[in-house]
N, C-alpha and C. Protein backbone atom coordinates (compact mmCIF):
# COMPACT_ATOMS: atom_id res chain seq x y z
N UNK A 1 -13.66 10.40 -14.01
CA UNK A 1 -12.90 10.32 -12.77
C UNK A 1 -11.62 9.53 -13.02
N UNK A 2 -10.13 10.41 -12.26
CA UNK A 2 -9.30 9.28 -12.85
C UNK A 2 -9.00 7.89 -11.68
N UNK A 3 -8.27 7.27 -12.00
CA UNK A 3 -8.28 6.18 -11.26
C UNK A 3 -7.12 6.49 -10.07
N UNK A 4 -7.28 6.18 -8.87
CA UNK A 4 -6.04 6.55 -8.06
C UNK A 4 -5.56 5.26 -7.63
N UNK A 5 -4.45 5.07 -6.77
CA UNK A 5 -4.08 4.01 -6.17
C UNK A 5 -3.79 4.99 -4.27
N UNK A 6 -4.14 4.07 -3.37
CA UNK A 6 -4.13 4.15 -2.22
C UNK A 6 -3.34 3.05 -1.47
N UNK A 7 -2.85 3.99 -0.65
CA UNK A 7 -0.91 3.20 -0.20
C UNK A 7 -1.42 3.32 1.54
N UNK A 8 -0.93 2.54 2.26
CA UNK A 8 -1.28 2.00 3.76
C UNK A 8 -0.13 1.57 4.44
N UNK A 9 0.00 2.42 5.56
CA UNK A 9 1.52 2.05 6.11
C UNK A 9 0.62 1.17 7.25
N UNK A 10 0.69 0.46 7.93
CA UNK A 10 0.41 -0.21 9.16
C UNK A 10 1.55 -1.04 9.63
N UNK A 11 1.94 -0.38 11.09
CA UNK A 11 2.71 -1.02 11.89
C UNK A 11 3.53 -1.94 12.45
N UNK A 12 1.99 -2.37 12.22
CA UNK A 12 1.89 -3.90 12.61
C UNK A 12 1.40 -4.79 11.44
N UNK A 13 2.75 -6.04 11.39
CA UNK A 13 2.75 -6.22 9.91
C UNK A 13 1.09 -7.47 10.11
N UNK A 14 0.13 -7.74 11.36
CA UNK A 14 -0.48 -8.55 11.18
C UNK A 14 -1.67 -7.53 10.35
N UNK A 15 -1.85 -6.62 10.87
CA UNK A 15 -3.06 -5.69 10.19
C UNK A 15 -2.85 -5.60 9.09
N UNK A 16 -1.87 -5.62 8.52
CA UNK A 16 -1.52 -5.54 7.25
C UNK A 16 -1.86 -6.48 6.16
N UNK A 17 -1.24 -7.64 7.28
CA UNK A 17 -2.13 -9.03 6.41
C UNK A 17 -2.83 -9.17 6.08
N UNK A 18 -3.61 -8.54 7.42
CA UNK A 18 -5.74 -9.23 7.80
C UNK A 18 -6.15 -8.07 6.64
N UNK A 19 -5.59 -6.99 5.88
CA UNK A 19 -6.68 -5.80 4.89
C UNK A 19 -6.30 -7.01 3.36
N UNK A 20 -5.69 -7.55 3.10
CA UNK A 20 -4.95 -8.33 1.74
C UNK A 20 -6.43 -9.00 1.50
N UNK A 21 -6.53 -9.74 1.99
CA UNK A 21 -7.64 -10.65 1.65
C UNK A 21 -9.47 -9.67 1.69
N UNK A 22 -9.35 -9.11 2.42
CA UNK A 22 -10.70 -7.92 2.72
C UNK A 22 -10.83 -7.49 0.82
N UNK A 23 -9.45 -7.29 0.85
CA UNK A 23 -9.22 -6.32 -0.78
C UNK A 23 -10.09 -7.38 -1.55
N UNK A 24 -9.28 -8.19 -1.42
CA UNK A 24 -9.81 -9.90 -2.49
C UNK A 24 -11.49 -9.68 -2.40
N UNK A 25 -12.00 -9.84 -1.29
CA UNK A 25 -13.11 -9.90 -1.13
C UNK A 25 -14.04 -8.50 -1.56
N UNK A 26 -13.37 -7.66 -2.00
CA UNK A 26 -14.38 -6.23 -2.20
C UNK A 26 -14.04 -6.59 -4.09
N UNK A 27 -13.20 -7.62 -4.71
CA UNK A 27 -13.27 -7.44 -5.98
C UNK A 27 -11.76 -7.03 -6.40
N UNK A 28 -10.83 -6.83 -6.08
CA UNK A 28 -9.72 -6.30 -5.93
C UNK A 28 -8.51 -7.05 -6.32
N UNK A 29 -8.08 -7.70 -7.29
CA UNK A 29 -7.31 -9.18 -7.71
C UNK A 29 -6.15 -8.59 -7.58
N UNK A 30 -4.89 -9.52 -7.89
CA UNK A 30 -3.98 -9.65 -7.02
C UNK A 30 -2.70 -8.89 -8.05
N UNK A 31 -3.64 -8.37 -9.24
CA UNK A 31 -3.00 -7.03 -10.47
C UNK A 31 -3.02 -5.58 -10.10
N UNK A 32 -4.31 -5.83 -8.75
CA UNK A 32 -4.38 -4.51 -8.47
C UNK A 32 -3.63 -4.24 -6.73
N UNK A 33 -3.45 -4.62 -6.13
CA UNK A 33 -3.17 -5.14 -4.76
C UNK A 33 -1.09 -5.00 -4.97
N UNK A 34 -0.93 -4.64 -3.66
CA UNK A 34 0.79 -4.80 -3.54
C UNK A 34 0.81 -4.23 -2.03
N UNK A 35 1.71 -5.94 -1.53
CA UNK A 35 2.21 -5.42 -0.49
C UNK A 35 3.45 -5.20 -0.28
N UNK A 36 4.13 -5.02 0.50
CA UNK A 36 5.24 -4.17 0.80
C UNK A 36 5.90 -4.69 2.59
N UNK A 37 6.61 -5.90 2.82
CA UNK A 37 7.26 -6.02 3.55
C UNK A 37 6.33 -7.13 4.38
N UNK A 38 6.54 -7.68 5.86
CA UNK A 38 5.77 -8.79 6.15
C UNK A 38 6.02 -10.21 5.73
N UNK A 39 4.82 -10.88 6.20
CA UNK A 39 5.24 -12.13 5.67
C UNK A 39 5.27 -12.61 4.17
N UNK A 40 6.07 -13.19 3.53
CA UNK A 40 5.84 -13.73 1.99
C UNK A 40 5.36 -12.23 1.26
N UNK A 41 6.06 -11.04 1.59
CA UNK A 41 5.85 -9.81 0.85
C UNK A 41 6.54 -10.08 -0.37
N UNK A 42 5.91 -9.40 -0.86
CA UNK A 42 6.53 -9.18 -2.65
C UNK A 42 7.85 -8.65 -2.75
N UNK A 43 8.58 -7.76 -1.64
CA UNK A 43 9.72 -7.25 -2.00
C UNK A 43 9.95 -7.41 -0.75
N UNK A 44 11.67 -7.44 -0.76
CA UNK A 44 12.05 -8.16 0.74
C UNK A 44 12.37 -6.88 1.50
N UNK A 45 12.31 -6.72 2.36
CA UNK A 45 12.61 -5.34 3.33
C UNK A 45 13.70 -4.75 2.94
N UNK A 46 14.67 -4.48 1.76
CA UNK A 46 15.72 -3.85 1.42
C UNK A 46 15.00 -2.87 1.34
N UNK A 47 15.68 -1.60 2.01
CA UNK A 47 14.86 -0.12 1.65
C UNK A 47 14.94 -0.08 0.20
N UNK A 48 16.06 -0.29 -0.91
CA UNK A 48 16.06 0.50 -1.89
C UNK A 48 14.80 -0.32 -2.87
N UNK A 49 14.71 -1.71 -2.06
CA UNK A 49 13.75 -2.03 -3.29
C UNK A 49 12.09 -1.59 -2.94
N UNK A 50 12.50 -1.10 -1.68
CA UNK A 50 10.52 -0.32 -1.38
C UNK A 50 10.83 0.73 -1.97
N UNK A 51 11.90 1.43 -1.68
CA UNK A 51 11.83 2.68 -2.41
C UNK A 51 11.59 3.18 -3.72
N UNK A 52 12.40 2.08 -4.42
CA UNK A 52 11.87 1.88 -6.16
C UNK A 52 10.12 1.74 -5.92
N UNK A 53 9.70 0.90 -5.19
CA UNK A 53 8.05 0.35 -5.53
C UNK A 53 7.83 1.55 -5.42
N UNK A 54 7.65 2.44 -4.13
CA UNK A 54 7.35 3.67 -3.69
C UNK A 54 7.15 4.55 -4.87
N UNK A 55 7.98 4.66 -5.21
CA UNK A 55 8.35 5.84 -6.46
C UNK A 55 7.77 5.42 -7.74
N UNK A 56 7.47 4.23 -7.66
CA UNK A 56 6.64 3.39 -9.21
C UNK A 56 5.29 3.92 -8.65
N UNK A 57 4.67 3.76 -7.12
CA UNK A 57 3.07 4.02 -7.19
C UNK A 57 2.96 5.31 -6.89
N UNK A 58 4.01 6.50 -7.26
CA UNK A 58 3.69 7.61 -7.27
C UNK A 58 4.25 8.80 -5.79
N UNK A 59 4.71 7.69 -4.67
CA UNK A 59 5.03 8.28 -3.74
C UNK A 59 6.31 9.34 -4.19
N UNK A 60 6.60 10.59 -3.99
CA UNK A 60 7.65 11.43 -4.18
C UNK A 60 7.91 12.02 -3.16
N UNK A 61 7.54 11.96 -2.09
CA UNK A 61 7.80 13.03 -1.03
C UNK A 61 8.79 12.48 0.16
N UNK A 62 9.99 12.67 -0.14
CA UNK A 62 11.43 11.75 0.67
C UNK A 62 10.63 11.44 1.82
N UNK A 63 10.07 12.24 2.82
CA UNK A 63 10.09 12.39 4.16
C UNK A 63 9.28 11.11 4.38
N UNK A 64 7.85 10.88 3.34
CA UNK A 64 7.06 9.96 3.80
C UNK A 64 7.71 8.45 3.02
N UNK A 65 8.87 8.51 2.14
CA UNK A 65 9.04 7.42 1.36
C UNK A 65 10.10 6.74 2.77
N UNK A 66 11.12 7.28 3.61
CA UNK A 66 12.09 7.14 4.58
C UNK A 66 10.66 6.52 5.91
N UNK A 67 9.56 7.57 6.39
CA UNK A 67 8.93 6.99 7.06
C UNK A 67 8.54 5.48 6.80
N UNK A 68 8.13 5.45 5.53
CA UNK A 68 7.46 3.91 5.24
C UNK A 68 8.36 3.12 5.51
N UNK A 69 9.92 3.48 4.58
CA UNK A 69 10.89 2.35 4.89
C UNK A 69 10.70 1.77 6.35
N UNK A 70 11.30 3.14 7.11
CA UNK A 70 11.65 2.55 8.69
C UNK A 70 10.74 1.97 9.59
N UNK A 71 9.40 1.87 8.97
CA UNK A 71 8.11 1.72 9.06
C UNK A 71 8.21 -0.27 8.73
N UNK A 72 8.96 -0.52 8.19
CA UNK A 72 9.01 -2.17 7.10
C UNK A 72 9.96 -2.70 7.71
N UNK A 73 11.32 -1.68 7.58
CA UNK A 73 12.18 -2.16 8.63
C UNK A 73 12.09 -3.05 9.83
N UNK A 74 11.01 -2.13 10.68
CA UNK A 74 11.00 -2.53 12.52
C UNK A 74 9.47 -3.30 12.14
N UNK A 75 9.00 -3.94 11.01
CA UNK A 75 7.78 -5.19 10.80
C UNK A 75 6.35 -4.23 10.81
N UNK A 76 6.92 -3.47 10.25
CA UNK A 76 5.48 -2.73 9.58
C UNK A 76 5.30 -3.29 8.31
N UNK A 77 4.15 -3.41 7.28
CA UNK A 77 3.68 -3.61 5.61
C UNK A 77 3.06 -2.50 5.16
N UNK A 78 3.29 -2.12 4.08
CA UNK A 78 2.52 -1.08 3.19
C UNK A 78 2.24 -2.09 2.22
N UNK A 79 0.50 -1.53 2.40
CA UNK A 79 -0.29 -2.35 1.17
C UNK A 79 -1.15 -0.86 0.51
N UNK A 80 -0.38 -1.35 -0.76
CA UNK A 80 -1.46 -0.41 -1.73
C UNK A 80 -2.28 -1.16 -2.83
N UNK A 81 -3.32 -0.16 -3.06
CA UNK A 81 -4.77 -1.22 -3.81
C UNK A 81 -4.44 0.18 -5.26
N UNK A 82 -4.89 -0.23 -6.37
CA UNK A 82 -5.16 0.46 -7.32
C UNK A 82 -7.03 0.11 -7.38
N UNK A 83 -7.76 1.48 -7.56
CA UNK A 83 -8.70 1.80 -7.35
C UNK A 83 -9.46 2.80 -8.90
N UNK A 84 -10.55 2.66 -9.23
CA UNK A 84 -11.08 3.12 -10.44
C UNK A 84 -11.70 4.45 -9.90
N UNK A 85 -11.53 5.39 -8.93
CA UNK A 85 -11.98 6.36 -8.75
C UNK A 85 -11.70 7.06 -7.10
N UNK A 86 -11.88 8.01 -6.95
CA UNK A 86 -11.96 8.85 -6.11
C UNK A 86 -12.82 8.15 -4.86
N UNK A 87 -14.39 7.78 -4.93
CA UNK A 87 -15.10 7.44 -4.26
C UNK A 87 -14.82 6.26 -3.69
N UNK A 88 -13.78 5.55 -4.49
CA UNK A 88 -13.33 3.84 -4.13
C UNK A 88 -12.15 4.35 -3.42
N UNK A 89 -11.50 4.74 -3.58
CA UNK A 89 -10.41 5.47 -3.00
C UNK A 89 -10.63 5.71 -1.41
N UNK A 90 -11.88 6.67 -1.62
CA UNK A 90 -12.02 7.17 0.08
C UNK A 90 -12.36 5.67 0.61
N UNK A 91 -13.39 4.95 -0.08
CA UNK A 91 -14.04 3.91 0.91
C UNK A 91 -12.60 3.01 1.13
N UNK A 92 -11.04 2.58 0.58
CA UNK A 92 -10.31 1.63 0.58
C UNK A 92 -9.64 2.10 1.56
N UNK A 93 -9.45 3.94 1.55
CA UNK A 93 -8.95 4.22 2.83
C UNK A 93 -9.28 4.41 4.25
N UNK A 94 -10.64 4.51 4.63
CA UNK A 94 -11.54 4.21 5.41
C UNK A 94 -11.46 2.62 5.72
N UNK A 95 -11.20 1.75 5.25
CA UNK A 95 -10.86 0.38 5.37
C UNK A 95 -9.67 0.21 5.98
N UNK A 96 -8.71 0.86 5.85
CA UNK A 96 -7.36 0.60 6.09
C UNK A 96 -6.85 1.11 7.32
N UNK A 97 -7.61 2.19 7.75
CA UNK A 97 -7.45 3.07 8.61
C UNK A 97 -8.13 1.79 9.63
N UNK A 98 -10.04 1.63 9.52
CA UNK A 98 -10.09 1.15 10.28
C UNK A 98 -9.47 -0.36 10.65
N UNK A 99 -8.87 -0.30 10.02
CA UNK A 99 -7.77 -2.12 10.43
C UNK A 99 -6.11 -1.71 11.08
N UNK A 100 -6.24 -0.70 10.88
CA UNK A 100 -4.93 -0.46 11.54
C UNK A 100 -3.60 0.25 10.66
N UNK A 101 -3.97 0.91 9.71
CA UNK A 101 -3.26 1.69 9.24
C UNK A 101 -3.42 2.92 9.73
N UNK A 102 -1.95 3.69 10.28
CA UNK A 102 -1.82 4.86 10.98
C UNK A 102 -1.77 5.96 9.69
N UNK A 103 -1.44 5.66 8.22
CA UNK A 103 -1.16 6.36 7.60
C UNK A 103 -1.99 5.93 6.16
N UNK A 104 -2.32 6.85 5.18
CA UNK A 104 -2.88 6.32 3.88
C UNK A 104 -2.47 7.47 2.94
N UNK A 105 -1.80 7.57 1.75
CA UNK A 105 -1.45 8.65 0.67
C UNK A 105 -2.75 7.47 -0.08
N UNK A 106 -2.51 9.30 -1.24
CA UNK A 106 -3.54 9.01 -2.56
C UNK A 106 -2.54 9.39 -3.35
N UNK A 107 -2.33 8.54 -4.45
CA UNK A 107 -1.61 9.38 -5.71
C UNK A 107 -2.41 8.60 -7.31
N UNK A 108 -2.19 9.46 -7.88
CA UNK A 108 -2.66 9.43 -9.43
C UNK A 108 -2.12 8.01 -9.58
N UNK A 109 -2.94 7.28 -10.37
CA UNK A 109 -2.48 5.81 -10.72
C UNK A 109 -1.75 5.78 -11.49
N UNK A 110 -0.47 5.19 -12.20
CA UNK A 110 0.81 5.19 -12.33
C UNK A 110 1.43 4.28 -13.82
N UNK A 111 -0.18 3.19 -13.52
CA UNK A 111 0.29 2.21 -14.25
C UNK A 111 0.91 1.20 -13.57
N UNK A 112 1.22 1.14 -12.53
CA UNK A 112 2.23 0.02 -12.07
C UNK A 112 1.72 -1.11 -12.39
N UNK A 113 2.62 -2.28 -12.28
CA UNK A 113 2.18 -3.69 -12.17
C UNK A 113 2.57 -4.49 -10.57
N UNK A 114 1.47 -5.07 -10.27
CA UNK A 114 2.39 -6.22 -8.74
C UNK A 114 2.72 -6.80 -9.46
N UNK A 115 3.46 -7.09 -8.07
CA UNK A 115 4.69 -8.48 -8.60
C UNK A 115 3.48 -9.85 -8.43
């Protein structure tokens, strides 16, 4: 099975927060984990520098890379987890959803590194 990474737009940059630590707690260290805008985020709300992250964890599809931005912009976070399979995958997005992510992509894992 290959390994995927799973990306989480939520709104509201508190839901976003409250899944960071959940991750920690399912085993999930802070090599595999990246958030994306919010408080003390790893990259500061400049679109071009989500957009670079975006495009490092595999996102390619303009329409949803512009949603996320404007999504970070108005205090939304995208948190993505790198995941060892398919089955971890569904259960991280089932997590995310139920905390308040309106949105979740899957893409092939990439290699990336967090910051």
């Amino acid at each position: 099975m290959a390994a995927e990474t799973v990306i989480g737009l939520f709104p509201q940059s508190e839901q976003g927060e409250e899944v960071v630590p959940m991750l920690a707690n399912r085993g999930y260290g802070s090599r595999d984990v990246e958030k994306l805008g919010g408080r003390a985020g790893s990259l500061s709300a400049s679109g071009a520098d989500i957009i670079d992250k975006l495009a490092e964890l595999g996102v390619s599809d303009v329409d949803q890379i512009e949603a996320m931005v404007e999504a970070v912009n108005h205090g939304g976070v995208i948190v993505a987890a790198r995941t060892p399979d398919q089955r971890k995958a569904t259960q991280l997005e089932e997590l995310m959803l139920e905390h308040g992510a309106t949105k979740c992509l899957h893409t092939d894992e990439t290699g990336w590194e967090a910051a």
